[in-house]
C-alpha atoms as a PDB file:
ATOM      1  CA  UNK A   1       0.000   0.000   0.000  1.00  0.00           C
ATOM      2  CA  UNK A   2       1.706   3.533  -0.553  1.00  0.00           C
ATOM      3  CA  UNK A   3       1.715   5.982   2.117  1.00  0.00           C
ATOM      4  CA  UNK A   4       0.650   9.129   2.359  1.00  0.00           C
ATOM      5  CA  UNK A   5       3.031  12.075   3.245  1.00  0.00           C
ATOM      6  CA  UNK A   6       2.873  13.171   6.712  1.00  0.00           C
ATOM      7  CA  UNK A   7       5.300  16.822   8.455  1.00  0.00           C
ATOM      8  CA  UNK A   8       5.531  17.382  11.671  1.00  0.00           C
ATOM      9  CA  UNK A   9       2.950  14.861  12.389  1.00  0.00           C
ATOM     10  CA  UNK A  10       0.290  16.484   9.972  1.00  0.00           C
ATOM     11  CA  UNK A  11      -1.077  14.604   6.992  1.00  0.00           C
ATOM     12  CA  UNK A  12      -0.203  16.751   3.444  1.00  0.00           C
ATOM     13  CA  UNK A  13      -3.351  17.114   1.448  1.00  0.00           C
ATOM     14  CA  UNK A  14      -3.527  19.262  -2.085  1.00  0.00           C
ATOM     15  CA  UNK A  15      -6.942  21.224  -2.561  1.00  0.00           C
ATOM     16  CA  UNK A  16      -7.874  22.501  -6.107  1.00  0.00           C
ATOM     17  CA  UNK A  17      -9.498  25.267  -6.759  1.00  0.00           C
ATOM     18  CA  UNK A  18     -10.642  25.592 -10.647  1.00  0.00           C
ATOM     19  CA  UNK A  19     -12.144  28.773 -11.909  1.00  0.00           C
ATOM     20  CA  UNK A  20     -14.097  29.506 -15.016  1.00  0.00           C
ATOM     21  CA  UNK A  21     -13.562  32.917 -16.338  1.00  0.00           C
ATOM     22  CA  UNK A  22     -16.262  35.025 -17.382  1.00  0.00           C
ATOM     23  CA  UNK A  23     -18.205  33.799 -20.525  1.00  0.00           C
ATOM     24  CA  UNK A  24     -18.933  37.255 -21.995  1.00  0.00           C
ATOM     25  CA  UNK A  25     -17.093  40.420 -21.016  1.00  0.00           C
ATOM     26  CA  UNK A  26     -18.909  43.772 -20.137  1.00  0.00           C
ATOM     27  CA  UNK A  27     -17.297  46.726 -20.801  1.00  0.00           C
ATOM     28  CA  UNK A  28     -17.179  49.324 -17.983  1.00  0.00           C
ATOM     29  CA  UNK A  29     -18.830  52.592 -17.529  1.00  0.00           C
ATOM     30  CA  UNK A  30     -15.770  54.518 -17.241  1.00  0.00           C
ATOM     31  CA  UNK A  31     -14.297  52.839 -20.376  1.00  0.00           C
ATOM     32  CA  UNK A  32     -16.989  53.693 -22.789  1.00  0.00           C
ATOM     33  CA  UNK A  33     -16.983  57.633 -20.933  1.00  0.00           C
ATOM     34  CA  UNK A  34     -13.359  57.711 -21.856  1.00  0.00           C
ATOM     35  CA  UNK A  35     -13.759  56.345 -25.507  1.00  0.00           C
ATOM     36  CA  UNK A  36     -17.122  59.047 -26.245  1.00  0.00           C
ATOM     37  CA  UNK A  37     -15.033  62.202 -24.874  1.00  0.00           C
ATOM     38  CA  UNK A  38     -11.837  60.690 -26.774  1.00  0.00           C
ATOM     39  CA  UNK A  39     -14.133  60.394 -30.436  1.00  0.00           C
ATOM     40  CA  UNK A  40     -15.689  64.099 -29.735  1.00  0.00           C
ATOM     41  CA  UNK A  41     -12.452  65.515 -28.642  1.00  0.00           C
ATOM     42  CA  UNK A  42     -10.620  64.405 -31.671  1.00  0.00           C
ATOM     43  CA  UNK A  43     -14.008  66.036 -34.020  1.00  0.00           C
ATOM     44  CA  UNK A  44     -13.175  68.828 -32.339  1.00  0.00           C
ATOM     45  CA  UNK A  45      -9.524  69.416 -32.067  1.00  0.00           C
ATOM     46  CA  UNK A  46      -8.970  67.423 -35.083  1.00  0.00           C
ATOM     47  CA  UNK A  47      -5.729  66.154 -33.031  1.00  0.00           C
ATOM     48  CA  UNK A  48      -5.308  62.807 -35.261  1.00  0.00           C
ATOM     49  CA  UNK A  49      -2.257  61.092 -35.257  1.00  0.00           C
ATOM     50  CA  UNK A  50      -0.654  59.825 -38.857  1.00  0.00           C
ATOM     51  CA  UNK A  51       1.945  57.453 -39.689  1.00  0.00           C
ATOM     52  CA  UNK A  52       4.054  58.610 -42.767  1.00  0.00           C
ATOM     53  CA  UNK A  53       5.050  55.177 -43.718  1.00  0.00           C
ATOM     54  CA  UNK A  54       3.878  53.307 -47.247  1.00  0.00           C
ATOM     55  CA  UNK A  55       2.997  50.019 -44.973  1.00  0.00           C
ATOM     56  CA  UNK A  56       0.290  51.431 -43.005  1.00  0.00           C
ATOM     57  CA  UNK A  57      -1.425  53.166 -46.214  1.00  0.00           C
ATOM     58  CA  UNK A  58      -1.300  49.647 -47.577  1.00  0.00           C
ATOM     59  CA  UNK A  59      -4.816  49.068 -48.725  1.00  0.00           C
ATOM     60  CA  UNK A  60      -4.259  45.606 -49.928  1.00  0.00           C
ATOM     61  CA  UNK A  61      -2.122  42.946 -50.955  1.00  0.00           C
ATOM     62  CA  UNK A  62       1.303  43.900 -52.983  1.00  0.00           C
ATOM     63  CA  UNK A  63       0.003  48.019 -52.620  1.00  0.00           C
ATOM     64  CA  UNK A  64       3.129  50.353 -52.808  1.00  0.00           C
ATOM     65  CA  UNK A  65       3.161  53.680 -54.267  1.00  0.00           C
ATOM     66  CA  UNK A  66       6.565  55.242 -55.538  1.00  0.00           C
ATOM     67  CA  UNK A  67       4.565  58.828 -54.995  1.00  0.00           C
ATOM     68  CA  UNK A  68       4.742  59.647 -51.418  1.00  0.00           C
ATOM     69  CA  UNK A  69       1.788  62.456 -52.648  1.00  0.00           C
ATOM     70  CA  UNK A  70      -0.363  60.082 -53.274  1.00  0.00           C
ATOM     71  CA  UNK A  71       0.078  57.338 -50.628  1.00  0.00           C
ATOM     72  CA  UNK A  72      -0.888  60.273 -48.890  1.00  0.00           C
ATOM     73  CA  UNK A  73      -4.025  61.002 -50.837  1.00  0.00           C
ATOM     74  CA  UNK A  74      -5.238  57.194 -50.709  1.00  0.00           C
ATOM     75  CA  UNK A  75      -5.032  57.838 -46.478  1.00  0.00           C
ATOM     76  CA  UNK A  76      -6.713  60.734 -46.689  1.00  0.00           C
ATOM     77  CA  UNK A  77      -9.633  59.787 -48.650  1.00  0.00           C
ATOM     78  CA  UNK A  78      -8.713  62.350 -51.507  1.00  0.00           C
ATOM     79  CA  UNK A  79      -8.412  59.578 -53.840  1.00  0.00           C
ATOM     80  CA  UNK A  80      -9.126  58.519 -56.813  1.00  0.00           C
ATOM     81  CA  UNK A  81     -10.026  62.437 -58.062  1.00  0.00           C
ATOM     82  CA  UNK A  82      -6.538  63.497 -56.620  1.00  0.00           C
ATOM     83  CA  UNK A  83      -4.759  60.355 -58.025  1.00  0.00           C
ATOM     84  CA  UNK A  84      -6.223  60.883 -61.557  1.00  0.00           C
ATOM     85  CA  UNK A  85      -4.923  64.821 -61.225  1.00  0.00           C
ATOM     86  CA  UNK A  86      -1.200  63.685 -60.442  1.00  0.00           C
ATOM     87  CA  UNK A  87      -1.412  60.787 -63.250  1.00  0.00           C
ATOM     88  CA  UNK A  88      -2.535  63.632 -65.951  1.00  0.00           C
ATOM     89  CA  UNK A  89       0.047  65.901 -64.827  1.00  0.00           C
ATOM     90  CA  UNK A  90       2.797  63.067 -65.039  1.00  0.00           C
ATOM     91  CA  UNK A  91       3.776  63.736 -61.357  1.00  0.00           C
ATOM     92  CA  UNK A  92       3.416  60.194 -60.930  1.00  0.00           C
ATOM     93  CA  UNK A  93       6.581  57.876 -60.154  1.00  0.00           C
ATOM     94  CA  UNK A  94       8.996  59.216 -58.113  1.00  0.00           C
ATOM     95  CA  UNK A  95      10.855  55.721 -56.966  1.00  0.00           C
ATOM     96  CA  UNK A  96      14.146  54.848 -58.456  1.00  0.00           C
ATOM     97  CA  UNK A  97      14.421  53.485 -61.919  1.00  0.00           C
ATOM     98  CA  UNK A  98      15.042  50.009 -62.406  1.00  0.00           C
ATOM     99  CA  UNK A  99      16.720  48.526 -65.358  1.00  0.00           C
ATOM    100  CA  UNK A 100      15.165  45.896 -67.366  1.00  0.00           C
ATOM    101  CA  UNK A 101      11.416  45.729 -68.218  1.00  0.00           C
ATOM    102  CA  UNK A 102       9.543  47.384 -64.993  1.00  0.00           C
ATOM    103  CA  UNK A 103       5.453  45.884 -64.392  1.00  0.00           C
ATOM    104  CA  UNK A 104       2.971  48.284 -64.712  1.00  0.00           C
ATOM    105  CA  UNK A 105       2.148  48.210 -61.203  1.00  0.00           C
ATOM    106  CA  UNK A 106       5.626  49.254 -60.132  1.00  0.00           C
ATOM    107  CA  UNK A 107       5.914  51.640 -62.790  1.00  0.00           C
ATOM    108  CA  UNK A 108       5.813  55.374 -61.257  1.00  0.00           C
ATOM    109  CA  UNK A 109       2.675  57.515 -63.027  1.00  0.00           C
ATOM    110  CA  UNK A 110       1.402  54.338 -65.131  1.00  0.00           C
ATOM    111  CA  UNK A 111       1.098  52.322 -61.369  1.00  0.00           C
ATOM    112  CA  UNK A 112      -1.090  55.289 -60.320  1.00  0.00           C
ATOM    113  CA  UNK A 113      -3.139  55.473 -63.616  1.00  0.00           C
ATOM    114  CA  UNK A 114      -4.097  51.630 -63.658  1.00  0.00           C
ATOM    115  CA  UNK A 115      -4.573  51.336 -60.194  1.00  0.00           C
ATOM    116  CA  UNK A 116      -7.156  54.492 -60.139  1.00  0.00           C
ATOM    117  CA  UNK A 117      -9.163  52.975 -62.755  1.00  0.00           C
ATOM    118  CA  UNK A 118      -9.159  49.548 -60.943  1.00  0.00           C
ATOM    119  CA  UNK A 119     -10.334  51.268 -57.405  1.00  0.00           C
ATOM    120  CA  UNK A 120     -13.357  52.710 -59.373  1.00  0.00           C
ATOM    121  CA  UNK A 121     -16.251  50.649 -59.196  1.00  0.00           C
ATOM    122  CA  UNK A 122     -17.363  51.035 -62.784  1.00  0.00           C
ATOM    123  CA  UNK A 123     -13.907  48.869 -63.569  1.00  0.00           C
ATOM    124  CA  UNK A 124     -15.021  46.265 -65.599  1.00  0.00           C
ATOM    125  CA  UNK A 125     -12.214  43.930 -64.123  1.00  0.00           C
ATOM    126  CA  UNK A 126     -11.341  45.925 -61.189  1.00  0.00           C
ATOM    127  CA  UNK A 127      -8.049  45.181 -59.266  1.00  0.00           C
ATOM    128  CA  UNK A 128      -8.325  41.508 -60.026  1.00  0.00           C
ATOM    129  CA  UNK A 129      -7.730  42.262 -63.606  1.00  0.00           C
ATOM    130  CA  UNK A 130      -4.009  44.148 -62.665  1.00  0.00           C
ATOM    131  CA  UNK A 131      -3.087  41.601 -60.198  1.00  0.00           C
ATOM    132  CA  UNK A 132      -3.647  39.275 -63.286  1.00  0.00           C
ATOM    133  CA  UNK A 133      -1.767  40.838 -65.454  1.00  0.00           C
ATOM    134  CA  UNK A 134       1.149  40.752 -62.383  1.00  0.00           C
ATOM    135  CA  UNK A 135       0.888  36.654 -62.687  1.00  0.00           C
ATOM    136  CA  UNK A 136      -0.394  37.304 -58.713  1.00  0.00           C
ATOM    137  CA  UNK A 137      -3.646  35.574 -58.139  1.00  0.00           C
ATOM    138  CA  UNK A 138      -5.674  36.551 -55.157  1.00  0.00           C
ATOM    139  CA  UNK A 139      -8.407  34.835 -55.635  1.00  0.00           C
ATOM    140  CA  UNK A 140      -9.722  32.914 -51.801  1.00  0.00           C
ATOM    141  CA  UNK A 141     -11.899  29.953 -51.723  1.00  0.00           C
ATOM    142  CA  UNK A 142     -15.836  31.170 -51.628  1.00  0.00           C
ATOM    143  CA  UNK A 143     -18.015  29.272 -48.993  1.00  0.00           C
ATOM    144  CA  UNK A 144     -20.581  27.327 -49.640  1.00  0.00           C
ATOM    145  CA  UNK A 145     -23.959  27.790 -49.503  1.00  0.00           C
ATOM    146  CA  UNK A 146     -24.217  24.978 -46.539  1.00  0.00           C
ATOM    147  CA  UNK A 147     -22.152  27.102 -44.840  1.00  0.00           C
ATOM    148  CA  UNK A 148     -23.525  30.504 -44.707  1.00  0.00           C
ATOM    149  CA  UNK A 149     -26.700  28.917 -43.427  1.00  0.00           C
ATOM    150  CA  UNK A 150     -25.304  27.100 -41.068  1.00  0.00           C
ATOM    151  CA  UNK A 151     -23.516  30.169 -39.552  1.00  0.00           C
ATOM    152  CA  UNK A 152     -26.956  32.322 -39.718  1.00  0.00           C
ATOM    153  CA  UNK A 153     -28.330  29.317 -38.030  1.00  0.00           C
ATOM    154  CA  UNK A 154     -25.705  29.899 -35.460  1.00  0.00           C
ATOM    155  CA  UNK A 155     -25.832  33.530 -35.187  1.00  0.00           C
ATOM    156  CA  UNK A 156     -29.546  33.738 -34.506  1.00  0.00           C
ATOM    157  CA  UNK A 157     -29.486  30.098 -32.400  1.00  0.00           C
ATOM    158  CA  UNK A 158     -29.510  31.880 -28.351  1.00  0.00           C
ATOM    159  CA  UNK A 159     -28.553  29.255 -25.729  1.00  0.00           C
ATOM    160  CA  UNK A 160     -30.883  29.372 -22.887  1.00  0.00           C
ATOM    161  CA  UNK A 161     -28.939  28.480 -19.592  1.00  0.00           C
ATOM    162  CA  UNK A 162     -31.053  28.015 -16.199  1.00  0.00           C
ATOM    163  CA  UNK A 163     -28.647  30.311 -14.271  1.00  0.00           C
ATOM    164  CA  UNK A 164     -30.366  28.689 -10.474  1.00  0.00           C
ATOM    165  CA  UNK A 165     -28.877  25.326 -11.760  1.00  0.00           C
ATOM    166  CA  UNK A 166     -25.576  25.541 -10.245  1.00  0.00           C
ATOM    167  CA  UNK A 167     -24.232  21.997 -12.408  1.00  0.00           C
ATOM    168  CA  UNK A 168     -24.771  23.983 -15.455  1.00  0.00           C
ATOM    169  CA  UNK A 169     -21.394  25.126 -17.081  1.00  0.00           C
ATOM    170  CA  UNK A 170     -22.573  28.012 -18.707  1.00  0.00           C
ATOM    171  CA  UNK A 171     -24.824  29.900 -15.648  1.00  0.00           C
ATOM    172  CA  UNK A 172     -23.674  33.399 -15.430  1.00  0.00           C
ATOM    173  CA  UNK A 173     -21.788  34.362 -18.126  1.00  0.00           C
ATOM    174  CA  UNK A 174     -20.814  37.558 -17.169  1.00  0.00           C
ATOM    175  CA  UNK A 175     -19.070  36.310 -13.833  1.00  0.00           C
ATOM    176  CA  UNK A 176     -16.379  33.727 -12.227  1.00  0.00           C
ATOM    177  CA  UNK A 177     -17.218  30.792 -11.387  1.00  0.00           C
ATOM    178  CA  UNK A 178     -15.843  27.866  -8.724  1.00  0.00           C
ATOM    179  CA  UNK A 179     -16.024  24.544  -8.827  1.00  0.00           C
ATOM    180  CA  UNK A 180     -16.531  22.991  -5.737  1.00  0.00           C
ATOM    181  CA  UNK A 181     -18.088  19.708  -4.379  1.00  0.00           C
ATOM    182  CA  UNK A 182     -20.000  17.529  -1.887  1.00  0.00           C
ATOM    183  CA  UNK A 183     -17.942  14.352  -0.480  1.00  0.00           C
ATOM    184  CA  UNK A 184     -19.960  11.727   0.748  1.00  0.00           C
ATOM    185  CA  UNK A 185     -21.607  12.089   4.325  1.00  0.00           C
ATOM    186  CA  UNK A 186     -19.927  15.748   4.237  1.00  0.00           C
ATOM    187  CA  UNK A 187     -21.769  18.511   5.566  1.00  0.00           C
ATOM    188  CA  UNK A 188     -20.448  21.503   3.645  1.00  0.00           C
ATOM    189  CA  UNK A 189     -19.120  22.203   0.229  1.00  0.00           C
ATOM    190  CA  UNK A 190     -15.900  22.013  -0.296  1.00  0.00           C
ATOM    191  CA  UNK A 191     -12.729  22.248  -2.783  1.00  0.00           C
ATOM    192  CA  UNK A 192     -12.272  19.205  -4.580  1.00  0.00           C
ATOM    193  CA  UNK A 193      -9.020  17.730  -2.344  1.00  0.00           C
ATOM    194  CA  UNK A 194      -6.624  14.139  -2.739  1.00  0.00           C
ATOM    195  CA  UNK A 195      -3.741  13.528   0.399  1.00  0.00           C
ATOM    196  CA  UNK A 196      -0.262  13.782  -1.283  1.00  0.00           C
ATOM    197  CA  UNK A 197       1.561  10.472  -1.161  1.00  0.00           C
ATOM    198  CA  UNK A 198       5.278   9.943  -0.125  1.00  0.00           C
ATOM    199  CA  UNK A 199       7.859  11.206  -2.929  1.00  0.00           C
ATOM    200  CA  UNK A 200       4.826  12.309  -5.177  1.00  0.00           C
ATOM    201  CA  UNK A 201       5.136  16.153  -6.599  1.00  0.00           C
ATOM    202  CA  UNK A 202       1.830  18.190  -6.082  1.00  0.00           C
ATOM    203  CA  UNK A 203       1.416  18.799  -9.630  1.00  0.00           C
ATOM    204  CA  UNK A 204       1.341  14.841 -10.161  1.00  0.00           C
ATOM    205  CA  UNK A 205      -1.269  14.677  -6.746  1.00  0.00           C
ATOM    206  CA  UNK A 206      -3.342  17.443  -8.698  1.00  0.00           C
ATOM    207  CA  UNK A 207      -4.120  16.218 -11.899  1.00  0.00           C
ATOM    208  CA  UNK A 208      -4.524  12.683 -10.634  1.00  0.00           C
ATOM    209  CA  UNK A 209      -7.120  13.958  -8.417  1.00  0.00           C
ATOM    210  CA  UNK A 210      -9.176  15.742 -11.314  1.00  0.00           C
ATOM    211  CA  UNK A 211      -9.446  12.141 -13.159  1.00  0.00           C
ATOM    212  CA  UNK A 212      -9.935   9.995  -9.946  1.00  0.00           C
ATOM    213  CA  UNK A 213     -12.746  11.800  -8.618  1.00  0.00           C
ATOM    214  CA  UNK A 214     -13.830  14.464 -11.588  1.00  0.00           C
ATOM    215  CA  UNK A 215     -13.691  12.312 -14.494  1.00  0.00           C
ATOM    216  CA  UNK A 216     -10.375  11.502 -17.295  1.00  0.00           C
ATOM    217  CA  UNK A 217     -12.744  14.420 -19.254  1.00  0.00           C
ATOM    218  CA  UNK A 218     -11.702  17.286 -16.896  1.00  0.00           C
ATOM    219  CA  UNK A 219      -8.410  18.515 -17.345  1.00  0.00           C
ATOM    220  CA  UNK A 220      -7.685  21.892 -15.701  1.00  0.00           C
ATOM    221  CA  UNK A 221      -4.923  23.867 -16.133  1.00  0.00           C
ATOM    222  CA  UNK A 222      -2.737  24.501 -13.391  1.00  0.00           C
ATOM    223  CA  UNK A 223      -2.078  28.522 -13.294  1.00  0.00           C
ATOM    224  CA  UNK A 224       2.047  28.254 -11.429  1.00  0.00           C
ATOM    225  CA  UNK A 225       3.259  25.555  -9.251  1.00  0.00           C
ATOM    226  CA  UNK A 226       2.734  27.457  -5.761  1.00  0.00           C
ATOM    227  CA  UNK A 227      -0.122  27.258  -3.290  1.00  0.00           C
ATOM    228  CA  UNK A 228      -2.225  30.367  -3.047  1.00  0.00           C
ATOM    229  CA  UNK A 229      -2.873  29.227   0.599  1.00  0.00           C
ATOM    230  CA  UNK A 230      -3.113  27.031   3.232  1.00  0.00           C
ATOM    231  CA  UNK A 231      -5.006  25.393   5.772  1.00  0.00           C
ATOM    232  CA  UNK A 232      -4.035  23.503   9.186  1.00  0.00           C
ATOM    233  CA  UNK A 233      -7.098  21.383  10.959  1.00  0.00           C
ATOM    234  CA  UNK A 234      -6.145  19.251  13.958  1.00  0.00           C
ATOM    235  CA  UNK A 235      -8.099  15.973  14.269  1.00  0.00           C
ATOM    236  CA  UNK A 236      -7.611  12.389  16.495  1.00  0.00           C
ATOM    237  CA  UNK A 237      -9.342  10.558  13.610  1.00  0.00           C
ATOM    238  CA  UNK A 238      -6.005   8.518  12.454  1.00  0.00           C
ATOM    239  CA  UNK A 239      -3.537   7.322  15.418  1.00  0.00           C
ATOM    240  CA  UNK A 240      -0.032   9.285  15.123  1.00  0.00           C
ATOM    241  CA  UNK A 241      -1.499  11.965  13.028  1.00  0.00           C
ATOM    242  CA  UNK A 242      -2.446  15.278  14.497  1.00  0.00           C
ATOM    243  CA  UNK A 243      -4.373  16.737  11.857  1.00  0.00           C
ATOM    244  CA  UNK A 244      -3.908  17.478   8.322  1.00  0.00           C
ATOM    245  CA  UNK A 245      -2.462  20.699   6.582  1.00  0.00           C
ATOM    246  CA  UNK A 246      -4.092  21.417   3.107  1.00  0.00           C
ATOM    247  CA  UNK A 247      -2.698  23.569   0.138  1.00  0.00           C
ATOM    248  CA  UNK A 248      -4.778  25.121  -2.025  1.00  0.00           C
ATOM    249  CA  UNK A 249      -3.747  25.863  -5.633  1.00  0.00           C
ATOM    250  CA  UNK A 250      -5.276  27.461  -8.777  1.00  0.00           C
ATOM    251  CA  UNK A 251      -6.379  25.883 -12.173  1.00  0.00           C
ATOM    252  CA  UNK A 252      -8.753  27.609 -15.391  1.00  0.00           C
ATOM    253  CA  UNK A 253     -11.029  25.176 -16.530  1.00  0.00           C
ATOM    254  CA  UNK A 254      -9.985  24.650 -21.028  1.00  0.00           C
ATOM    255  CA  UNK A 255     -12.302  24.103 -23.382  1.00  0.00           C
ATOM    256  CA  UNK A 256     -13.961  20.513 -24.006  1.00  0.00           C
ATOM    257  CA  UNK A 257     -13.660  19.828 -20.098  1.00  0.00           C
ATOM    258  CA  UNK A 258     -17.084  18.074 -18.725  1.00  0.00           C
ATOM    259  CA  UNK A 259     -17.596  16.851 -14.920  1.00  0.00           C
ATOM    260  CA  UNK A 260     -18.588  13.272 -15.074  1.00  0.00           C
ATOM    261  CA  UNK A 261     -18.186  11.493 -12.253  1.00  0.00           C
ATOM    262  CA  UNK A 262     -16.702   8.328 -12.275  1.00  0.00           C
ATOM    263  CA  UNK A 263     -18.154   4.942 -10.516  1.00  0.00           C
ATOM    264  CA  UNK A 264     -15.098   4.642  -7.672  1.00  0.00           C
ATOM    265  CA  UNK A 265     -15.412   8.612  -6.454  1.00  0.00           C
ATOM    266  CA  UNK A 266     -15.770   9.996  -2.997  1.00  0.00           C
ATOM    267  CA  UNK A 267     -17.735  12.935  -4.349  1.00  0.00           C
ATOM    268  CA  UNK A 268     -21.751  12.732  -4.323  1.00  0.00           C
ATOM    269  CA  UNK A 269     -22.249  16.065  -5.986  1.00  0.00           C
ATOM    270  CA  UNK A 270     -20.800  19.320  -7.594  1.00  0.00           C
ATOM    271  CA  UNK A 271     -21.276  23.002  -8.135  1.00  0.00           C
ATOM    272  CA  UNK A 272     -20.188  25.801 -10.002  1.00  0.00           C
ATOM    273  CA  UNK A 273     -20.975  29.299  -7.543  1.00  0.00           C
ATOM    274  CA  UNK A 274     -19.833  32.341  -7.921  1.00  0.00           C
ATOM    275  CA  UNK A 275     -18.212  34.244  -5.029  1.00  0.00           C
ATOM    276  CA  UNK A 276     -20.746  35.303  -3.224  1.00  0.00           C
ATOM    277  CA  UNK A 277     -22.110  31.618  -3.110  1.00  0.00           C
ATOM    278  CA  UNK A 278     -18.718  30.449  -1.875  1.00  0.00           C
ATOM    279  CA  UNK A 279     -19.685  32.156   1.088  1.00  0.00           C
ATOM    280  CA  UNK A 280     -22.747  30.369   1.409  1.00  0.00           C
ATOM    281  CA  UNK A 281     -21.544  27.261   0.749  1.00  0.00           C
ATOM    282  CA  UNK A 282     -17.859  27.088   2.364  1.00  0.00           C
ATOM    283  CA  UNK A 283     -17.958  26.569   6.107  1.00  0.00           C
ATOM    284  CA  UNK A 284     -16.077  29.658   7.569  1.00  0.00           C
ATOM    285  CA  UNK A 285     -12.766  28.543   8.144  1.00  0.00           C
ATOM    286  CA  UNK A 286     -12.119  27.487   4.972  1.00  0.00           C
ATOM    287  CA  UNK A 287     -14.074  30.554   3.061  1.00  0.00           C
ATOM    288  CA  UNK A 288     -11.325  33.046   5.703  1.00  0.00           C
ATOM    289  CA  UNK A 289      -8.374  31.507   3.959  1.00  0.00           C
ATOM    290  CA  UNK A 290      -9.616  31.806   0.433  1.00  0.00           C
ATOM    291  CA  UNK A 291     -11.424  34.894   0.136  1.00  0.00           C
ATOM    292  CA  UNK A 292      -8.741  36.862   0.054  1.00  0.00           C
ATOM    293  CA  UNK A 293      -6.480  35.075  -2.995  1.00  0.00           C
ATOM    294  CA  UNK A 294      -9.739  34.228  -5.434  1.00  0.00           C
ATOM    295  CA  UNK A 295      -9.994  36.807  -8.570  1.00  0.00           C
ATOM    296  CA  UNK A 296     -12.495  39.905  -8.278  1.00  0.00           C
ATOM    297  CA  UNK A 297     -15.350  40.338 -10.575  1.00  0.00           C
ATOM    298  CA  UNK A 298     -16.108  43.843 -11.965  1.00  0.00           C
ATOM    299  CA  UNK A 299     -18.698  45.163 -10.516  1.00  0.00           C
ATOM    300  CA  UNK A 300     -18.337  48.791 -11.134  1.00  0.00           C
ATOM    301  CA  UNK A 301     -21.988  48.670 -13.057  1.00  0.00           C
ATOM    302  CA  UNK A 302     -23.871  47.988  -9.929  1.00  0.00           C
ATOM    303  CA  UNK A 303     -21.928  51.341  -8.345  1.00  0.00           C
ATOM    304  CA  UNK A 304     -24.110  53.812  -8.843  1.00  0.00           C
ATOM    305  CA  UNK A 305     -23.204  57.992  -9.897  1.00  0.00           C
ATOM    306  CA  UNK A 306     -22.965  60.098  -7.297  1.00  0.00           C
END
């Protein structure tokens, strides 16, 4: 039989406590202030930073032009009435020369000309027509008809979640969520928990509790390899062993993970509460040591204005 580890005549036990982060993320008050007096302060002031750089004015693939006038006119929105100006006037093409044959769509006033006429929308080819005629093709897969539908489906499908049904994964989408659970003949809720055994690292102790007792479907992922706290509990319920001290460490629940409880598990039941349930639920010595170390919602939209 292997032995559990035991200092200083307490019993080592590893408690894990798995969080699911918020589903759907609501933007504060004071952010969305900030953005609307940013937007009319910039109308105003018309304080707009540029970039003079031929990468950001890049409106799509392969788009350099050798006139630094008019990348700036296709920024400012001046163009193609601006462009076609510069392309009569032969002030197009101010890049170095190149020897050999040049393409038209690196060739200085020419460049400008075609690529004017493609941007209109009366172009009978358009810019796919001069990217042809560069041997680039930039053509991307369309989707299918099966497809689209089945993302409208999708779009206008809305998940109803019973957010009083504290098994249910999904339940308040807005907040963070704990898992904890019910051991059998336990009177409070607890963090699911597994003794350490002798020469066994905690990491190991962890993630063989989550399939022993959670299922080989839920996986968490430990967040560092230290304890966020501890516990100490003195008992007489095993001869030679005062009591037990228990470590509690973090994990984020991943994607595809599903509590199914296996047939040889000490657990009877689980939950997934928020904080303020934890306090509910938790008897108070254990709630004291965690409340302080468990991630704080944002709740500045219940504050109200003063």
């Amino acid at each position: 039989a292997e032995s559990i580890s035991v200092h200083k005549g307490l019993k080592i036990q590893g408690a894990l406590c798995v969080e699911r982060p918020p589903l759907q993320i609501v933007e504060p008050d004071y952010k969305q202030k900030w953005r609307a007096f940013k937007e009319a302060w910039d109308l105003r002031t018309g304080n707009h930073l540029t970039l003079e750089d031929e990468i950001v004015f890049m409106r799509f693939h392969f788009h350099f032009f050798q006139d630094k006038t008019a990348t700036q006119a296709l920024a400012s929105g001046e163009a193609p009435a601006l462009l076609r100006n510069l392309s009569r006037s032969g002030a197009g093409g101010g890049g170095r020369k190149r020897r050999g044959g040049t393409s038209k769509l690196a060739s200085g006033s020419a460049s400008t000309d075609t690529l004017v006429s493609a941007m209109s929308a009366r172009a009978p080819g358009g810019l796919d027509s001069v990217m042809g005629e560069e041997g680039l093709d930039l053509a991307f897969p369309e989707l299918g008809r099966k497809t689209i539908q089945r993302k409208k489906v999708e779009r206008k499908k809305e998940e109803k979640v019973d957010d009083s049904d504290r098994r249910a994964l999904r339940r308040l989408k807005s907040r963070s969520l704990f898992l904890l659970v019910r051991y059998n003949n336990a009177k409070h809720w607890t963090f699911p928990k597994a003794d350490r055994l002798q020469d066994q690292g905690m990491r190991e102790t962890l993630l063989g509790l989550a399939e022993q007792q959670l299922g080989a479907d839920f996986r968490p992922y430990l967040v560092g390899a230290c304890p966020f706290s501890y516990r100490k509990r003195l008992s007489n319920y095993h001869p030679g062993i005062q009591g037990r001290k228990i470590f509690y460490y973090r994990a984020r629940l991943v994607p595809n993970s599903e509590v199914i409880l296996p047939d040889q598990t000490p657990v009877s039941d689980w939950a997934w509460c928020c904080r303020e349930e934890l306090k509910d639920c938790l008897d108070e010595g254990e709630w004291q040591v965690v409340r302080h170390s468990l991630p704080l919602d944002d709740l500045s939209h219940l504050l109200s204005d003063k």
